[in-house]
C-alpha atoms as a PDB file:
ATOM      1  CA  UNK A   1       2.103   6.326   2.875  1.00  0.00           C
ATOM      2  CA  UNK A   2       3.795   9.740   1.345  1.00  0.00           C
ATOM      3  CA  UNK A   3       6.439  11.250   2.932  1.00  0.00           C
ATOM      4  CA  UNK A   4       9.793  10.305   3.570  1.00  0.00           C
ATOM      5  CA  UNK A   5       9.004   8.793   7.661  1.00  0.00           C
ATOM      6  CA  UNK A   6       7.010   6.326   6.190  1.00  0.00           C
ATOM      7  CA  UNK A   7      10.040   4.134   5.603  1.00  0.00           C
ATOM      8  CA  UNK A   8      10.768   3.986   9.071  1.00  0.00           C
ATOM      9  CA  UNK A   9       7.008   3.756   9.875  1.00  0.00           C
ATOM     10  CA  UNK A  10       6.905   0.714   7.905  1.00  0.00           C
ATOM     11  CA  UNK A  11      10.411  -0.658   9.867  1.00  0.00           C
ATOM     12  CA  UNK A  12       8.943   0.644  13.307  1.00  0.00           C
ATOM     13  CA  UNK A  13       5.638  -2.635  12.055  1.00  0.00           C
ATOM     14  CA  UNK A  14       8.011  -4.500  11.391  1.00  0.00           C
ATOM     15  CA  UNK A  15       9.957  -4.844  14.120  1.00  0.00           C
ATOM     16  CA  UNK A  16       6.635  -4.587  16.732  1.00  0.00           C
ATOM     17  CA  UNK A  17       5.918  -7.613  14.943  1.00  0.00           C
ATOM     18  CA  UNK A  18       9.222  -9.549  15.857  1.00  0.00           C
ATOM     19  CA  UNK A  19      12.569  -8.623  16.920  1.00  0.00           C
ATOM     20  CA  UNK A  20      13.594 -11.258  14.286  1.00  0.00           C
ATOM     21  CA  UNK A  21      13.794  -9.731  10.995  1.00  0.00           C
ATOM     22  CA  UNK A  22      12.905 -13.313   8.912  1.00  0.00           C
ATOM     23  CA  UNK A  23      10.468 -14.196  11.334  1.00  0.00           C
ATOM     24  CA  UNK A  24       8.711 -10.486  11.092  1.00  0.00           C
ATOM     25  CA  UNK A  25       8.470 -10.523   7.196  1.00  0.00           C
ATOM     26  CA  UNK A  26       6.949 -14.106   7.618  1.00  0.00           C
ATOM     27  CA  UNK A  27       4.522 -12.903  10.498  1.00  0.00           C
ATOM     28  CA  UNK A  28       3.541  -9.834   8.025  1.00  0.00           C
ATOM     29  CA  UNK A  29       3.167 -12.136   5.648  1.00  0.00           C
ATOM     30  CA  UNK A  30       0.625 -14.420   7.415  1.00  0.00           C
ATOM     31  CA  UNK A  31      -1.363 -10.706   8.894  1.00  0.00           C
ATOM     32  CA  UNK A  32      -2.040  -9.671   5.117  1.00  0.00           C
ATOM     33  CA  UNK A  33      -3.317 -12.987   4.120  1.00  0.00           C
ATOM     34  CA  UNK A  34      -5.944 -13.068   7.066  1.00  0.00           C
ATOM     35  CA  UNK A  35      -6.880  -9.349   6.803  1.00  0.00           C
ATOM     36  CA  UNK A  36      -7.399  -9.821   3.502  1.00  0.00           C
ATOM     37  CA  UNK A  37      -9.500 -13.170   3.523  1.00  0.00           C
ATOM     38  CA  UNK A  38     -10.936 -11.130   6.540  1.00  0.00           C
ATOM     39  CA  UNK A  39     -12.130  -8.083   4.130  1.00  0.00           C
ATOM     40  CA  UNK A  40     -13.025 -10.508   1.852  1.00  0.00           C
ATOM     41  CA  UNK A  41     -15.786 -12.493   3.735  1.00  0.00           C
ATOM     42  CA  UNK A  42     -16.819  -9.043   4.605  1.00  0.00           C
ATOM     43  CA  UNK A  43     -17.063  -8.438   1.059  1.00  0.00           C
ATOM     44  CA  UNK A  44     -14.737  -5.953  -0.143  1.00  0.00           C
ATOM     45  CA  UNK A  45     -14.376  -6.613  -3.483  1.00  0.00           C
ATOM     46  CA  UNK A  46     -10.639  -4.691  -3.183  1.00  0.00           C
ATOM     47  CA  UNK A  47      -9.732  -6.611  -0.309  1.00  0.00           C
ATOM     48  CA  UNK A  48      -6.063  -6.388  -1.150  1.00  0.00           C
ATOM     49  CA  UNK A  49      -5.904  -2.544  -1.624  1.00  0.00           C
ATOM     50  CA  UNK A  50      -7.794  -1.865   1.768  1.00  0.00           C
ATOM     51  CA  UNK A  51      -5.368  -4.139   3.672  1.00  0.00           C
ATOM     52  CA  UNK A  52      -2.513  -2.461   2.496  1.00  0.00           C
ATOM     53  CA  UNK A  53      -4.149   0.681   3.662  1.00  0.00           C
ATOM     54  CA  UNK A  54      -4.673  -1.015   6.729  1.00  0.00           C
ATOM     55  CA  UNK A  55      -1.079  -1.984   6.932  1.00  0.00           C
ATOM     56  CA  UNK A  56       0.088   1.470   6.224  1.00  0.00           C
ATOM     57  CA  UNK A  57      -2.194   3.316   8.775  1.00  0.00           C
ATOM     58  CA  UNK A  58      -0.998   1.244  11.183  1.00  0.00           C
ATOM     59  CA  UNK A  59       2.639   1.609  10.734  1.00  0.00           C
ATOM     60  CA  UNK A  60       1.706   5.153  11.005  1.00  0.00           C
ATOM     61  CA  UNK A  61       0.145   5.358  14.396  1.00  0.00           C
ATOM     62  CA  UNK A  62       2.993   3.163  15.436  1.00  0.00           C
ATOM     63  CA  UNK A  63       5.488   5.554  14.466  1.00  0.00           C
ATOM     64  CA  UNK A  64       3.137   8.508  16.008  1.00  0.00           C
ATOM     65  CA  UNK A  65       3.421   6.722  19.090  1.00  0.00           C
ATOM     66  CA  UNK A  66       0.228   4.663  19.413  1.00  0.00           C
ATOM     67  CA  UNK A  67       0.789   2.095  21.908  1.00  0.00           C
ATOM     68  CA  UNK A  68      -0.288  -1.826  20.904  1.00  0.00           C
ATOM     69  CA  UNK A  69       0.034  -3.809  24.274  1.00  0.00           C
ATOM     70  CA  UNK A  70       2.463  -6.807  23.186  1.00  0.00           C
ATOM     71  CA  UNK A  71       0.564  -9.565  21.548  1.00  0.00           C
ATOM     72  CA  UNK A  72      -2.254  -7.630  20.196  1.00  0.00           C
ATOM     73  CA  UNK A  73      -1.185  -6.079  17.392  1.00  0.00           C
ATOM     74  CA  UNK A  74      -2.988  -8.261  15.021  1.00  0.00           C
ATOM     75  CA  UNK A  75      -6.235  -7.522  17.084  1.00  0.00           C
ATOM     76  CA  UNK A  76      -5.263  -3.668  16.338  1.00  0.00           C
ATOM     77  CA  UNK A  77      -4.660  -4.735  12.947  1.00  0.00           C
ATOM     78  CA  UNK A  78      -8.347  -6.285  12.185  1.00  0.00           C
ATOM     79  CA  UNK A  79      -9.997  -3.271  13.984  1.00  0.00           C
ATOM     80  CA  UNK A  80      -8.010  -0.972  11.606  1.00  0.00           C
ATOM     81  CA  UNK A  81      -8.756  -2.765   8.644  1.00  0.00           C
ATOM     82  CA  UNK A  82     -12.633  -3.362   9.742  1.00  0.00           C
ATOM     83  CA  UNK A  83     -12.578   0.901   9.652  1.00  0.00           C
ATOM     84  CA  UNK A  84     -11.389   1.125   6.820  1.00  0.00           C
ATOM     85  CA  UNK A  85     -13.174  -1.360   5.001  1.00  0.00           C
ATOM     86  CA  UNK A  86     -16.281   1.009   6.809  1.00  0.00           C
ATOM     87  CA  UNK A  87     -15.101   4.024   5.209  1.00  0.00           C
ATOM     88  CA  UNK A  88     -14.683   2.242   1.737  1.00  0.00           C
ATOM     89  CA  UNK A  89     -18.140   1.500   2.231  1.00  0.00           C
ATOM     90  CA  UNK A  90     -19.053   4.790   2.511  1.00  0.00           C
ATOM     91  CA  UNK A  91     -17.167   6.418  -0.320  1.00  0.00           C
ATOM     92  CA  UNK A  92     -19.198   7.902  -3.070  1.00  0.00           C
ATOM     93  CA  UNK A  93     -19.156   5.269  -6.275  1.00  0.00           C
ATOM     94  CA  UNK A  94     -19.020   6.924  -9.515  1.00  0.00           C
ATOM     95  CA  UNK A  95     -21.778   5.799 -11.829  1.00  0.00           C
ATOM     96  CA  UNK A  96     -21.358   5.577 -15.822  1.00  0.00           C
ATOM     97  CA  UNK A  97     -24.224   8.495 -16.359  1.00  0.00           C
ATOM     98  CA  UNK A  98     -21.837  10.835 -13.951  1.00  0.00           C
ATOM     99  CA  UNK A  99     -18.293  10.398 -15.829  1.00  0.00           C
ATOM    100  CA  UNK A 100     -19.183  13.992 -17.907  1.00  0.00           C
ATOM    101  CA  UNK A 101     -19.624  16.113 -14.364  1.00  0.00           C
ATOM    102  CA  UNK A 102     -16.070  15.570 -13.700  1.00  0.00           C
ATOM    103  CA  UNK A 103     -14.241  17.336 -15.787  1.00  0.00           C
ATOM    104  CA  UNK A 104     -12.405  19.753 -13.553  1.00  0.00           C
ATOM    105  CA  UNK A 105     -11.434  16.724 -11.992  1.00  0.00           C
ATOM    106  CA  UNK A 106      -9.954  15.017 -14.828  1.00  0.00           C
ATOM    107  CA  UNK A 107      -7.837  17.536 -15.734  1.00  0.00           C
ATOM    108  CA  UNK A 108      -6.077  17.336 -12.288  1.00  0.00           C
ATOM    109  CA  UNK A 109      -5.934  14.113 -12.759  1.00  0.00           C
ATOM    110  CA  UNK A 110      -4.092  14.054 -15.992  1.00  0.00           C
ATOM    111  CA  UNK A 111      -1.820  16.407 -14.802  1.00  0.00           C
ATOM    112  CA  UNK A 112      -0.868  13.949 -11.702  1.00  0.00           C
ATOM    113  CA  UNK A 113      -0.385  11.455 -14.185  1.00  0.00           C
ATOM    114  CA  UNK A 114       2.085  13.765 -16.059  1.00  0.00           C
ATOM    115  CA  UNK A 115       4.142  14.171 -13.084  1.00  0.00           C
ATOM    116  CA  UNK A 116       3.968  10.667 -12.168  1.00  0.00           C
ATOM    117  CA  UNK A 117       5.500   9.798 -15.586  1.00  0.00           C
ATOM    118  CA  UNK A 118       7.730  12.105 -15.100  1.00  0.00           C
ATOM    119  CA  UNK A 119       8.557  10.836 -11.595  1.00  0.00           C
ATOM    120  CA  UNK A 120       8.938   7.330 -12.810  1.00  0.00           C
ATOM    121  CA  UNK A 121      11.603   8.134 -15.803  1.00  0.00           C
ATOM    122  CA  UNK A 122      13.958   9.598 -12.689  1.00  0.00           C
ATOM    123  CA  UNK A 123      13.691   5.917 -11.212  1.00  0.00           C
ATOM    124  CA  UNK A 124      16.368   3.494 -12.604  1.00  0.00           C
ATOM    125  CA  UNK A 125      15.300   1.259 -14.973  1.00  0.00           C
ATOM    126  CA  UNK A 126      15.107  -2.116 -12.620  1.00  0.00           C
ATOM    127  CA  UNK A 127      13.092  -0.216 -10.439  1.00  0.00           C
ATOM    128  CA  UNK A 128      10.495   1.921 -12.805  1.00  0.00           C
ATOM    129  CA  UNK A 129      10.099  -2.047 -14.554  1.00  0.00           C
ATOM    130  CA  UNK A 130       9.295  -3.691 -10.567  1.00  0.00           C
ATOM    131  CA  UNK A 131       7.068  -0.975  -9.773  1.00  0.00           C
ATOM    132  CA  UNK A 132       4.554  -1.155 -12.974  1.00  0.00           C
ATOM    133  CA  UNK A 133       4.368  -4.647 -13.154  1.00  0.00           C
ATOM    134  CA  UNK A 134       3.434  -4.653  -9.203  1.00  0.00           C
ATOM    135  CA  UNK A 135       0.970  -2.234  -9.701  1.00  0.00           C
ATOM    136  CA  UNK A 136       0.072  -2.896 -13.115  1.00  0.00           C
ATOM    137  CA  UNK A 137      -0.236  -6.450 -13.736  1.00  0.00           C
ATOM    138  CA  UNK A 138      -3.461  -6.556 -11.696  1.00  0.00           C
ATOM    139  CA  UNK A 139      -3.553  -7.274  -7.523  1.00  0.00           C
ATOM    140  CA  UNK A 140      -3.425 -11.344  -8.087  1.00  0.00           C
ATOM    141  CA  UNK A 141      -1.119 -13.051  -5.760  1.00  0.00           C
ATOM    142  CA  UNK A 142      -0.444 -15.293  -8.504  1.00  0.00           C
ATOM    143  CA  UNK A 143       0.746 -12.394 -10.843  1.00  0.00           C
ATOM    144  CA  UNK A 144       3.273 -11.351  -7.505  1.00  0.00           C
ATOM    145  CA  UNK A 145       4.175 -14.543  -6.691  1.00  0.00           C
ATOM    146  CA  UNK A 146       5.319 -15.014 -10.605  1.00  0.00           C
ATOM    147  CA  UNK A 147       6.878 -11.452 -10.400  1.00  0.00           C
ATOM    148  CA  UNK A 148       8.857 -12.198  -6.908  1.00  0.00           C
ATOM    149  CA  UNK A 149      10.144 -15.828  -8.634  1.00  0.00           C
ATOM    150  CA  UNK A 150      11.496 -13.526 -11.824  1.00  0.00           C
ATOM    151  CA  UNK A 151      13.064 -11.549  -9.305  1.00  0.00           C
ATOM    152  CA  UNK A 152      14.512 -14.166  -7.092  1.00  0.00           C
ATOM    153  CA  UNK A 153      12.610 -12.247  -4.185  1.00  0.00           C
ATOM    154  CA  UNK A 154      10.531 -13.774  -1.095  1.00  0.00           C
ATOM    155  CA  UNK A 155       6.825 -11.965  -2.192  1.00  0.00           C
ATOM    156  CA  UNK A 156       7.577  -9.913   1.540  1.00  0.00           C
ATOM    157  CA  UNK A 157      10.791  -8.949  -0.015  1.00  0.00           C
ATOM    158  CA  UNK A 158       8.775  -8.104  -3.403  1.00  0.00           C
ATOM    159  CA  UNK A 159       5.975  -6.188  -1.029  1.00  0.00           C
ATOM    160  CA  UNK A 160       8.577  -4.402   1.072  1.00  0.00           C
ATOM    161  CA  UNK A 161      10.687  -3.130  -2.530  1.00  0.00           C
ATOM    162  CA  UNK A 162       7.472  -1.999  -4.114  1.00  0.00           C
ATOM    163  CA  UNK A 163       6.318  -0.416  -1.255  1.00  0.00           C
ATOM    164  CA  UNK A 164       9.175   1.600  -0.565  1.00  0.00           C
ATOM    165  CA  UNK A 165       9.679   2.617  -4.637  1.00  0.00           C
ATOM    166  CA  UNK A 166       5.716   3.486  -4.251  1.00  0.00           C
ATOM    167  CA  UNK A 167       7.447   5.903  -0.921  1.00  0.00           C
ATOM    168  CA  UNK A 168       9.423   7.721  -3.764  1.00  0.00           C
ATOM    169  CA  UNK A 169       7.225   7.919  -6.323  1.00  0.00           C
ATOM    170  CA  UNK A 170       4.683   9.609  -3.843  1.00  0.00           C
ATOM    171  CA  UNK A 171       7.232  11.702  -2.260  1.00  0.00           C
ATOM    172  CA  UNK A 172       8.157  13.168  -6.052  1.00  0.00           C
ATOM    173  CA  UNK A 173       4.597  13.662  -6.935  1.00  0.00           C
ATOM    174  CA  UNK A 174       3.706  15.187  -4.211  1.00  0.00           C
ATOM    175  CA  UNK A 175       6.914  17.713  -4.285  1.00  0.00           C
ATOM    176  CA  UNK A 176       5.436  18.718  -7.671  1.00  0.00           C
ATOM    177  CA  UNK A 177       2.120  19.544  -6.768  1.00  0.00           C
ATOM    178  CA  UNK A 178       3.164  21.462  -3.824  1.00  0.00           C
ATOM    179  CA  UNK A 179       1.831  19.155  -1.430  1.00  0.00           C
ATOM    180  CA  UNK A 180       5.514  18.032   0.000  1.00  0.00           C
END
């Protein structure tokens, strides 16, 4: 989620989840293993990726002011995350013989990747190494639960840190392209 209410967006799921801050990271926790074994059996092979989406759309209708009756907001959840997985369904693939008809594209494309360099060296060091490896060690929980024990972090804790130094990251790039 871009912009700078998706922090409390994210708190706002949190806490609709439990009052208790332990016992909401732990109920998180046990949502984004069963949405993603959910997206899994329906086979999305990015199963991962589309329940974090799911996770982040619905911290933003919660902080929009949709209304989850208490007790089903892992019902809400699964019929967010069955949407999405719909749309991912429907996105266009891009197929080897097409790679040369985007070229326009590409060049946007390196340019976000300019700024995002450039929006990582502003992060501190700690926080530019977290961030990569999250993202860039591959989506295995066994790669995060490694990175977490490194860390001396809960893999919520992990989640929550990377998600909010993603926050930045998307806030910066998106002040550069003019889309803040």
């Amino acid at each position: 989620m871009a912009g700078g209410g998706s922090d409390s967006a994210f708190e706002l799921l949190l806490s609709a989840l439990d009052a208790d801050r332990d016992r909401a990271a732990g109920t998180y926790e046990h949502l984004r293993e069963r949405t993603i074994g959910l997206l899994r059996w329906w086979g999305a092979p990015d199963a991962e990726d589309l329940a974090d989406v799911a996770f982040d759309r619905v911290a933003r209708k919660l902080a929009e002011g949709a209304v989850v009756p208490p007790g089903s907001l892992g019902a809400y959840l699964r019929g967010v995350a069955r949407m999405i997985f719909y749309e991912s369904r429907r996105r266009p693939r891009l197929q080897p013989h097409e790679a040369g008809l985007v070229g326009a594209e590409a060049a946007a494309g390196a340019d976000l990747l300019s700024w995002l360099d450039a929006c990582l060296d502003r992060l501190s060091s700690q926080d530019r190494d977290l961030v990569l490896r999250y993202y860039g060690e591959g989506k295995a929980a066994e790669v995060r639960r490694r990175l977490a024990s490194e860390l001396t972090l809960s893999t919520t804790a992990l989640r929550i840190r990377a998600h909010r130094i993603r926050i930045q990251l998307e806030a910066c790039v998106a002040a550069r392209t003019g889309a803040a």
